[in-house]
PDB file of N, CA and C in Angstrom:
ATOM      1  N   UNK A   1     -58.941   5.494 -54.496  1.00  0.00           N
ATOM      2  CA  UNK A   1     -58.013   4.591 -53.849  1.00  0.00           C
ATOM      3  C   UNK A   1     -58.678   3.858 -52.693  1.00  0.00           C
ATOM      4  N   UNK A   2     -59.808   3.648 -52.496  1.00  0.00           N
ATOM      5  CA  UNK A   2     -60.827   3.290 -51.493  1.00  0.00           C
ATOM      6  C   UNK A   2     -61.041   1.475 -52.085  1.00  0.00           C
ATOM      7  N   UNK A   3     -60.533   1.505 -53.411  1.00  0.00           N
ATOM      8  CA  UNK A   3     -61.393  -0.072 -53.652  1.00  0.00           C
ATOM      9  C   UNK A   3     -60.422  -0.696 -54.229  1.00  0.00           C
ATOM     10  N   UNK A   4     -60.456  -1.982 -53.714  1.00  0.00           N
ATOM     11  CA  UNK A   4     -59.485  -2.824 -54.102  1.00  0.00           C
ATOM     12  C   UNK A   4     -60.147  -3.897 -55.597  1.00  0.00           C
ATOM     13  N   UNK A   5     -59.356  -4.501 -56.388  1.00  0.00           N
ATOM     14  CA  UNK A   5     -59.630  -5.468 -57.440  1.00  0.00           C
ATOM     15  C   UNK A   5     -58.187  -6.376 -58.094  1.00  0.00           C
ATOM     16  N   UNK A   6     -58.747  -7.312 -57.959  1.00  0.00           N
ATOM     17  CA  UNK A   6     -57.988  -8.407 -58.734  1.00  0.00           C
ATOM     18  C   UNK A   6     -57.886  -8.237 -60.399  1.00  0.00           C
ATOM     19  N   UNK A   7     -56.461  -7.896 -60.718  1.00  0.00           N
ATOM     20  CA  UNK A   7     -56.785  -7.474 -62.149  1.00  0.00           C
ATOM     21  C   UNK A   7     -55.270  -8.685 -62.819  1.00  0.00           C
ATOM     22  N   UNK A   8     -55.956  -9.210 -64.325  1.00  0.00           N
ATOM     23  CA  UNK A   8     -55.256 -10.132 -64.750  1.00  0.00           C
ATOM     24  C   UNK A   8     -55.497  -9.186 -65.991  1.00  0.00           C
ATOM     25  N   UNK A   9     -54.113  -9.065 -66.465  1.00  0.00           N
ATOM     26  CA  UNK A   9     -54.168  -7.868 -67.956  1.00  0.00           C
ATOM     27  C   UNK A   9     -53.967  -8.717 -68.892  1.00  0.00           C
ATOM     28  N   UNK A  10     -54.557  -8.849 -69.932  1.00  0.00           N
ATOM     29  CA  UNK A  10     -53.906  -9.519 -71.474  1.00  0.00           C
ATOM     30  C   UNK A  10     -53.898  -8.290 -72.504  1.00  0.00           C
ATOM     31  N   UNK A  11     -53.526  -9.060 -73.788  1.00  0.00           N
ATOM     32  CA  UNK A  11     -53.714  -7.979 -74.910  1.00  0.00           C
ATOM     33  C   UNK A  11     -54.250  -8.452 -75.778  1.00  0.00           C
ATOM     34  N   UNK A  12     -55.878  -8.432 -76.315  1.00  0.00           N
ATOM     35  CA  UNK A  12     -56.217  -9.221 -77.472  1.00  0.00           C
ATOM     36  C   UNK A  12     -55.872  -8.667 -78.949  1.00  0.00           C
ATOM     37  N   UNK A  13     -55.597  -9.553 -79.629  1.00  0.00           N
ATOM     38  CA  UNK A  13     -54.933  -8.657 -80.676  1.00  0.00           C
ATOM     39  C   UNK A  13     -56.117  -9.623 -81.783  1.00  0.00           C
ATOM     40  N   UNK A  14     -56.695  -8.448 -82.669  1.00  0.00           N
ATOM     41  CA  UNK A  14     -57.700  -8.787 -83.451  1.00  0.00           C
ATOM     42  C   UNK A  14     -57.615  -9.214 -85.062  1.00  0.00           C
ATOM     43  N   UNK A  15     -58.416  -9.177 -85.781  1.00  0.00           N
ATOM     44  CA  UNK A  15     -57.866  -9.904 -86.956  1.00  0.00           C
ATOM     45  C   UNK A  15     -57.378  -9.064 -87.968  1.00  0.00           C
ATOM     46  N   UNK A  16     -56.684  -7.844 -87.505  1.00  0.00           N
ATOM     47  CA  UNK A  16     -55.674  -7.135 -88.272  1.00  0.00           C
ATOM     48  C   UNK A  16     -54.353  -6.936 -87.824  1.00  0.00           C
ATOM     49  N   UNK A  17     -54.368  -7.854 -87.072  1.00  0.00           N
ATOM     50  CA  UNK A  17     -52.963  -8.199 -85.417  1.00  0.00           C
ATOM     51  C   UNK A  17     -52.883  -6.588 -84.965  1.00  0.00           C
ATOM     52  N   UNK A  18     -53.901  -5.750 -84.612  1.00  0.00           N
ATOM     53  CA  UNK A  18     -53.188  -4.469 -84.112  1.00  0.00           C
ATOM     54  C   UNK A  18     -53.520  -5.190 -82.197  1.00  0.00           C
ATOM     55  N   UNK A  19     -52.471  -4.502 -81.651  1.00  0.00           N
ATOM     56  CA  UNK A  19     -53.090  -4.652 -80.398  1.00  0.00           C
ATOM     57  C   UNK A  19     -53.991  -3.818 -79.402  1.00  0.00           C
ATOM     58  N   UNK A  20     -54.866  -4.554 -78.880  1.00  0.00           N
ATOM     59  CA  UNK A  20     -55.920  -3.688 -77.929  1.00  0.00           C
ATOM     60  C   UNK A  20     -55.815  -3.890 -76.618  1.00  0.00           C
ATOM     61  N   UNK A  21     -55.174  -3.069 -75.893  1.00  0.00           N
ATOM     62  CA  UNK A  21     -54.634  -3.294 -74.415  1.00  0.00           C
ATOM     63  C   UNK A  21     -56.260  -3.435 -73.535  1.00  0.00           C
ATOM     64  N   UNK A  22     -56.386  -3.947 -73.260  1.00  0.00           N
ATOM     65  CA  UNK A  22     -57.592  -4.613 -72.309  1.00  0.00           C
ATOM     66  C   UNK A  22     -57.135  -5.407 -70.712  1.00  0.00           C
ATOM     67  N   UNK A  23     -57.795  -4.761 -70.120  1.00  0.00           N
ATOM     68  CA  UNK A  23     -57.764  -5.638 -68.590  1.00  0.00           C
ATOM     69  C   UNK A  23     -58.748  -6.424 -68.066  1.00  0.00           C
ATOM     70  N   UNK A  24     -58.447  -7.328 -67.656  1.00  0.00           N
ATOM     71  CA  UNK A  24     -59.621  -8.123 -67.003  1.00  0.00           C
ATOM     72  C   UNK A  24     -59.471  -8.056 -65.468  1.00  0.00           C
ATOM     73  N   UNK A  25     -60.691  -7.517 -64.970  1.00  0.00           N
ATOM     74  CA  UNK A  25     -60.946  -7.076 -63.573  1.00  0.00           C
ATOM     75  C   UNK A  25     -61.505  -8.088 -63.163  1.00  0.00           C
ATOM     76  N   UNK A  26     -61.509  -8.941 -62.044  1.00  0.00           N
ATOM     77  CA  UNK A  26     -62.502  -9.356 -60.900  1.00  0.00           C
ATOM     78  C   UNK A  26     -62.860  -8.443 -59.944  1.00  0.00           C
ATOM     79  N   UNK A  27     -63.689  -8.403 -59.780  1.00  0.00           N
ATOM     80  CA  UNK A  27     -64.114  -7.357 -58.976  1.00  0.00           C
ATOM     81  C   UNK A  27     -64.763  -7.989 -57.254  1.00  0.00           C
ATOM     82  N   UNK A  28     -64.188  -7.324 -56.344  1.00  0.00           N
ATOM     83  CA  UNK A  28     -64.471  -7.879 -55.082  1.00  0.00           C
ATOM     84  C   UNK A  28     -66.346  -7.493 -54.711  1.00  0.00           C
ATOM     85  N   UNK A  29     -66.820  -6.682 -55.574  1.00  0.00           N
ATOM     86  CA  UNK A  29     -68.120  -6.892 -55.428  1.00  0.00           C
ATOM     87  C   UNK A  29     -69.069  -8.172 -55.719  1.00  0.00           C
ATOM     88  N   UNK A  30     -68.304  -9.241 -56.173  1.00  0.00           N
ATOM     89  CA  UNK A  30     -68.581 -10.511 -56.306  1.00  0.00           C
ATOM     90  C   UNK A  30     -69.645 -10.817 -57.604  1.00  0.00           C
ATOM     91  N   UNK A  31     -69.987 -12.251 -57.719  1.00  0.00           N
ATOM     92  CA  UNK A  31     -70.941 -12.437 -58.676  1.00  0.00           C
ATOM     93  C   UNK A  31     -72.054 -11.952 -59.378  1.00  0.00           C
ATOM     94  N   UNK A  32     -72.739 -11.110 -58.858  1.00  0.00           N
ATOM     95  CA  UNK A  32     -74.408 -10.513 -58.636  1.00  0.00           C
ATOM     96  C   UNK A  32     -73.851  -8.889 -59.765  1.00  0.00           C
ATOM     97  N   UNK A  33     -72.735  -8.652 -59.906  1.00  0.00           N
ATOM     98  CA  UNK A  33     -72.417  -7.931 -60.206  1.00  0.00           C
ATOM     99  C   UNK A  33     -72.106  -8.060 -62.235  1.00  0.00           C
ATOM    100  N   UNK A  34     -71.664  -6.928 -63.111  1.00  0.00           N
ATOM    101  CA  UNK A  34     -71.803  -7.457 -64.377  1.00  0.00           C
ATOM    102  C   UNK A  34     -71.332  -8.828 -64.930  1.00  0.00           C
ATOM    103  N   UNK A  35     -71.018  -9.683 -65.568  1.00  0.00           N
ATOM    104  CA  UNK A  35     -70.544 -10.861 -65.902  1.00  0.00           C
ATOM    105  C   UNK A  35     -69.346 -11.412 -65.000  1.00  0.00           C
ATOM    106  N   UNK A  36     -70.197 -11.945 -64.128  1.00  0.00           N
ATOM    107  CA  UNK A  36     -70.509 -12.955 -63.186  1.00  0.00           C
ATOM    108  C   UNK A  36     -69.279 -12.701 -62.108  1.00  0.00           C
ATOM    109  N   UNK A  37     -69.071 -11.269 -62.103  1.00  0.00           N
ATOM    110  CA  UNK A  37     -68.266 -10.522 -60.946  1.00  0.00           C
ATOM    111  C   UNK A  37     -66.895 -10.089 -61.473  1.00  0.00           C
ATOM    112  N   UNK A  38     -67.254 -10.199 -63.476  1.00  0.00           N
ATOM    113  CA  UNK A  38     -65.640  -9.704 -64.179  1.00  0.00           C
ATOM    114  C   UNK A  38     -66.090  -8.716 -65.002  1.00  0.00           C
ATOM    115  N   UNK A  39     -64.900  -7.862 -64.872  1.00  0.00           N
ATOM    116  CA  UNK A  39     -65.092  -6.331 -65.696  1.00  0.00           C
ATOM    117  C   UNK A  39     -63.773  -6.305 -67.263  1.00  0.00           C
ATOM    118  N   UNK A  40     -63.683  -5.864 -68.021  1.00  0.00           N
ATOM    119  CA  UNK A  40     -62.897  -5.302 -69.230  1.00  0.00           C
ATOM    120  C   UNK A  40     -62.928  -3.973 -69.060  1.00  0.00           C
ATOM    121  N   UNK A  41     -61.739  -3.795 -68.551  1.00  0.00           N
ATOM    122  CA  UNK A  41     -61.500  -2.490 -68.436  1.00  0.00           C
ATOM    123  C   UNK A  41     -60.247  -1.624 -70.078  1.00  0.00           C
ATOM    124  N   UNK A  42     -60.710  -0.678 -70.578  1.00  0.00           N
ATOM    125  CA  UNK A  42     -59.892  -0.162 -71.295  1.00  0.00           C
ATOM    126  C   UNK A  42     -58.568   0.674 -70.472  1.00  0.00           C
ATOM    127  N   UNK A  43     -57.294   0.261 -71.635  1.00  0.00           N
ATOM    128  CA  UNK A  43     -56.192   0.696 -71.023  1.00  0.00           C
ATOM    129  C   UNK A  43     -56.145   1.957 -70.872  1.00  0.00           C
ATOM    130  N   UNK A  44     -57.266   2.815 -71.570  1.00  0.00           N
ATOM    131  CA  UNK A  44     -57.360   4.229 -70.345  1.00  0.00           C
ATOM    132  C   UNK A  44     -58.363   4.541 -69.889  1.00  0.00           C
ATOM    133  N   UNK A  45     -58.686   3.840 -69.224  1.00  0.00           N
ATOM    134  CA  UNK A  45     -59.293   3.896 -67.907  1.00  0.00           C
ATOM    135  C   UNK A  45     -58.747   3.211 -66.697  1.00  0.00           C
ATOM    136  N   UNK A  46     -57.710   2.077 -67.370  1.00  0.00           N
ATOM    137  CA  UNK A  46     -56.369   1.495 -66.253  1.00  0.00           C
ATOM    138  C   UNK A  46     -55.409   2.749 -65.905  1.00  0.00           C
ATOM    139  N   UNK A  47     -54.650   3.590 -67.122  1.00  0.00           N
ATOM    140  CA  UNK A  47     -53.925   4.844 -66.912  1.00  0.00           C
ATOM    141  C   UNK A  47     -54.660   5.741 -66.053  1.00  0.00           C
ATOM    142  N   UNK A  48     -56.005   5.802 -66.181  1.00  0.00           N
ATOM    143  CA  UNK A  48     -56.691   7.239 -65.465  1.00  0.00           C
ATOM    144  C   UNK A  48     -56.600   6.479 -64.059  1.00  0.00           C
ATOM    145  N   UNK A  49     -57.109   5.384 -63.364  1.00  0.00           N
ATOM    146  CA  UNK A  49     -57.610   5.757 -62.118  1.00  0.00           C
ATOM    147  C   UNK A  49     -57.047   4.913 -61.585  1.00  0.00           C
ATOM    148  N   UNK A  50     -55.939   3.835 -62.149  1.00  0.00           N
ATOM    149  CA  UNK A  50     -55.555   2.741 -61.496  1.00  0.00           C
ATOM    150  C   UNK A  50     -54.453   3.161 -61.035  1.00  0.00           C
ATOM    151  N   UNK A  51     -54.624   3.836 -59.118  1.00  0.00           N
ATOM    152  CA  UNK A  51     -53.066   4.370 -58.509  1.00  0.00           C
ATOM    153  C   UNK A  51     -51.994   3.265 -58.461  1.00  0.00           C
ATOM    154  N   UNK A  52     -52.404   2.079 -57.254  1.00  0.00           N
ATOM    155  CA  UNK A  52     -51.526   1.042 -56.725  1.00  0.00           C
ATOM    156  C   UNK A  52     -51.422  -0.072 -57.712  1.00  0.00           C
ATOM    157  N   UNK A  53     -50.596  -0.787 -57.635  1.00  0.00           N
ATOM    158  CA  UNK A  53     -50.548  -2.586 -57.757  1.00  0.00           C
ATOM    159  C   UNK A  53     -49.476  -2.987 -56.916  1.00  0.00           C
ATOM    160  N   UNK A  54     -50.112  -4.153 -56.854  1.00  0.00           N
ATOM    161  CA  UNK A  54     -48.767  -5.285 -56.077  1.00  0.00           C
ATOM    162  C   UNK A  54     -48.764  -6.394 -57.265  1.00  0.00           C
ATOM    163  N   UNK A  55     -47.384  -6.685 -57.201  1.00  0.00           N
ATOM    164  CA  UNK A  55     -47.046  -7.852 -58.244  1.00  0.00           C
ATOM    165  C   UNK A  55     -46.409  -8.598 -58.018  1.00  0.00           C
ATOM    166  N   UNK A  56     -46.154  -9.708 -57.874  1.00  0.00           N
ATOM    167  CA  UNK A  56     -45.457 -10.473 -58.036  1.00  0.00           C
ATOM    168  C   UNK A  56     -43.866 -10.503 -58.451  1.00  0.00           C
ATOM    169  N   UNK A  57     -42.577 -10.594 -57.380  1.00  0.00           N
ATOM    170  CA  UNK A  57     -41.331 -10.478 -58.403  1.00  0.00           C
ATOM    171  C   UNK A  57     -41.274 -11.110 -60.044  1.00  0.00           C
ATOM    172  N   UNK A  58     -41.827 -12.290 -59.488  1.00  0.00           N
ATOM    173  CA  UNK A  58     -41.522 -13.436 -60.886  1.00  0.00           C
ATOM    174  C   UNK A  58     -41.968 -12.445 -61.601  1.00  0.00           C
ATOM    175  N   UNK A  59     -42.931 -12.116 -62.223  1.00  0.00           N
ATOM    176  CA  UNK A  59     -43.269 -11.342 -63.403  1.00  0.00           C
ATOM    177  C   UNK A  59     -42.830 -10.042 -63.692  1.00  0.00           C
ATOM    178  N   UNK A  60     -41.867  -9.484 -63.052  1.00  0.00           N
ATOM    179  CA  UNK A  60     -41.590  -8.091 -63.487  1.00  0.00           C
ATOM    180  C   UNK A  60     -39.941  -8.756 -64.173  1.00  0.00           C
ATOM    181  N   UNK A  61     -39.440  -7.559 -65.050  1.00  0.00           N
ATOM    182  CA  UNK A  61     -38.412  -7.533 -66.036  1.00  0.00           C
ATOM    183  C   UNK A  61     -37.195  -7.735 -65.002  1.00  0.00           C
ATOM    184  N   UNK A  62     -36.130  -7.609 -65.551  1.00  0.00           N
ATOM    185  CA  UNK A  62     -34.837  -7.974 -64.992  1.00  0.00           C
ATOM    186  C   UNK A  62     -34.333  -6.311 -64.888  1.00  0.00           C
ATOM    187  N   UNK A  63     -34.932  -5.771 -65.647  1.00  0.00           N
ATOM    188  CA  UNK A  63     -34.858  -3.761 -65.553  1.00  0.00           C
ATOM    189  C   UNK A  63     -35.414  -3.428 -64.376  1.00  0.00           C
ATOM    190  N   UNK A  64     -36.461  -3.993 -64.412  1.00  0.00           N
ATOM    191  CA  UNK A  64     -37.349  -3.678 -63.138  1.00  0.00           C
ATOM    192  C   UNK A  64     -37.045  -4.438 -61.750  1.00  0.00           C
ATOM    193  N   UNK A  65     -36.326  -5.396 -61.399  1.00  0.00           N
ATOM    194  CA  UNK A  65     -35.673  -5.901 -60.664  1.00  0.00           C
ATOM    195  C   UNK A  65     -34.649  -5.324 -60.086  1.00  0.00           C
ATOM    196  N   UNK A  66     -34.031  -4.938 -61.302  1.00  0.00           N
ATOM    197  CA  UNK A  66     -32.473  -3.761 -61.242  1.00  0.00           C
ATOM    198  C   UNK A  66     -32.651  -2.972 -60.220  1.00  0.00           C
ATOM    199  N   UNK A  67     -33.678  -2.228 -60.682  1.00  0.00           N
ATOM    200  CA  UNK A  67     -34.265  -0.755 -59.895  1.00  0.00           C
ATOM    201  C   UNK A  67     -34.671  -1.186 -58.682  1.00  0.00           C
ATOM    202  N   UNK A  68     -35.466  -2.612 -58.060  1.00  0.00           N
ATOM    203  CA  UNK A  68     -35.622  -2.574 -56.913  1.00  0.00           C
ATOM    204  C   UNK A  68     -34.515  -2.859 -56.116  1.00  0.00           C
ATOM    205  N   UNK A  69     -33.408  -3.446 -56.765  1.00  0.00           N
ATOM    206  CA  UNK A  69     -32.288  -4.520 -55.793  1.00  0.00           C
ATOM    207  C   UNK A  69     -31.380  -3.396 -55.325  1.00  0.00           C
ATOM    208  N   UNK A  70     -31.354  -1.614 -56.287  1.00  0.00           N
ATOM    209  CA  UNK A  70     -30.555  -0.561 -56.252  1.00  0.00           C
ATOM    210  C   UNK A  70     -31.209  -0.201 -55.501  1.00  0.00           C
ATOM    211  N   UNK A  71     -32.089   0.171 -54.812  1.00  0.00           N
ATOM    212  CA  UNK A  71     -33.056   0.821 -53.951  1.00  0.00           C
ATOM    213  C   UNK A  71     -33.406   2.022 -54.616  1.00  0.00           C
ATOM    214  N   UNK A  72     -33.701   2.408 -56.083  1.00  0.00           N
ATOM    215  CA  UNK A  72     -33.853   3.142 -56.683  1.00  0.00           C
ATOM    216  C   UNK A  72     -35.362   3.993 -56.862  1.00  0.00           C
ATOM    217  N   UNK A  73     -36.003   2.769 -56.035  1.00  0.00           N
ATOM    218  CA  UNK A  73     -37.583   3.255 -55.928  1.00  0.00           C
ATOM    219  C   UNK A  73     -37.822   4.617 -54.976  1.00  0.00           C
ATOM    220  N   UNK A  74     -38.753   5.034 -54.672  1.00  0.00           N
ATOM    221  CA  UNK A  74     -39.433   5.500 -53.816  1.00  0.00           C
ATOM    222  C   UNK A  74     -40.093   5.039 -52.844  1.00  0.00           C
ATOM    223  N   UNK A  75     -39.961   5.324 -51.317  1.00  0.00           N
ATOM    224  CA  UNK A  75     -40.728   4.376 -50.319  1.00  0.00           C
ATOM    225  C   UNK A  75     -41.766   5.329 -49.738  1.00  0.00           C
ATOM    226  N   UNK A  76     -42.744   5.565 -49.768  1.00  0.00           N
ATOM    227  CA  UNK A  76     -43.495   6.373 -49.508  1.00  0.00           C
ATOM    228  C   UNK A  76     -44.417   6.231 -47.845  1.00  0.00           C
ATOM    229  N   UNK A  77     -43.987   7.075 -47.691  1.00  0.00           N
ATOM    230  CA  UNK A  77     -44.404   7.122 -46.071  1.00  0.00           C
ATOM    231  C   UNK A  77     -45.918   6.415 -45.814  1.00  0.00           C
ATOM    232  N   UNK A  78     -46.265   5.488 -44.898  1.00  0.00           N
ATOM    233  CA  UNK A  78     -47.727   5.041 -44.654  1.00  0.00           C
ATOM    234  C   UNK A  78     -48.749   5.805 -44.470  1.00  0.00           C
ATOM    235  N   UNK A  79     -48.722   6.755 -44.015  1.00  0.00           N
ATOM    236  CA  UNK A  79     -49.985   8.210 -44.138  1.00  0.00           C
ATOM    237  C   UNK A  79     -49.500   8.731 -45.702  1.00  0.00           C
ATOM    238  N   UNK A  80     -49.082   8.466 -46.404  1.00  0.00           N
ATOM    239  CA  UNK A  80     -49.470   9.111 -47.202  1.00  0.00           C
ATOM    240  C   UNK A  80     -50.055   9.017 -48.412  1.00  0.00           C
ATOM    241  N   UNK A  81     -51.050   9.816 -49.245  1.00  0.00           N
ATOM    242  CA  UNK A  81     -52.135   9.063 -49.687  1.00  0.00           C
ATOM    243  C   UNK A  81     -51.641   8.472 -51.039  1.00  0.00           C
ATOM    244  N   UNK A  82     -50.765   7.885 -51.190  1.00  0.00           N
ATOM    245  CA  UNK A  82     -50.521   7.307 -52.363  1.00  0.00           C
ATOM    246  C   UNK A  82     -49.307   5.862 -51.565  1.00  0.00           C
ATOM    247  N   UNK A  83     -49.813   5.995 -50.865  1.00  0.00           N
ATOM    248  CA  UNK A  83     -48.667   4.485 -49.634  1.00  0.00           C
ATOM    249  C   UNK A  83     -49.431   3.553 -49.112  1.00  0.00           C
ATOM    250  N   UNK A  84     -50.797   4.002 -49.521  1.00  0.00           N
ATOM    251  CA  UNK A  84     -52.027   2.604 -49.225  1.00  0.00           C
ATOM    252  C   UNK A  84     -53.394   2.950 -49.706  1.00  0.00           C
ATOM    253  N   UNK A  85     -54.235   2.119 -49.429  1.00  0.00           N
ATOM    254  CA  UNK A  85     -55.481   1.892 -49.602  1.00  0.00           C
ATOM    255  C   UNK A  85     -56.151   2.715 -48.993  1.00  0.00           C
ATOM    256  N   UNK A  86     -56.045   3.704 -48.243  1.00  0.00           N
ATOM    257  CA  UNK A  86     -56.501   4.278 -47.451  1.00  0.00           C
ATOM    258  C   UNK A  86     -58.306   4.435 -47.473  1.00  0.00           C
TER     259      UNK A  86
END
């Protein structure tokens, strides 16, 4: 939880239409780094180590909206290690 990254997720779906959950990382280690500072990350290795995101309202569901407008979330205290970047 020490490193931050810009991640834009798609799903390429190949020429048997199955889908292959894939992420595309920018990585704040910049250019000098593997193709030209972007990573493909597999969707488990997004499940294993990826704690946080921030998102955008626009893009989350109207389910997922629900749950924030109910206060249904969890607010997790700022010391604690899953409440930041620490």
């Amino acid at each position: 939880m020490t490193h931050a990254m810009c991640i834009t997720g798609f799903n390429q779906i190949d020429s048997y239409n199955h889908i292959n959950n894939k992420w595309q990382v920018e990585n704040s280690w910049g250019k000098s780094e593997s193709a030209e500072g972007y990573y493909i990350m597999s969707d488990e290795w997004f499940d294993e180590y990826v704690y946080e995101i921030a998102i955008n309202k626009k893009y989350l569901s109207e389910q997922q909206l629900d749950i924030i407008n109910k206060n249904e979330c969890t607010i997790l205290e700022p010391w604690d290690p899953m409440g930041s970047l620490a």
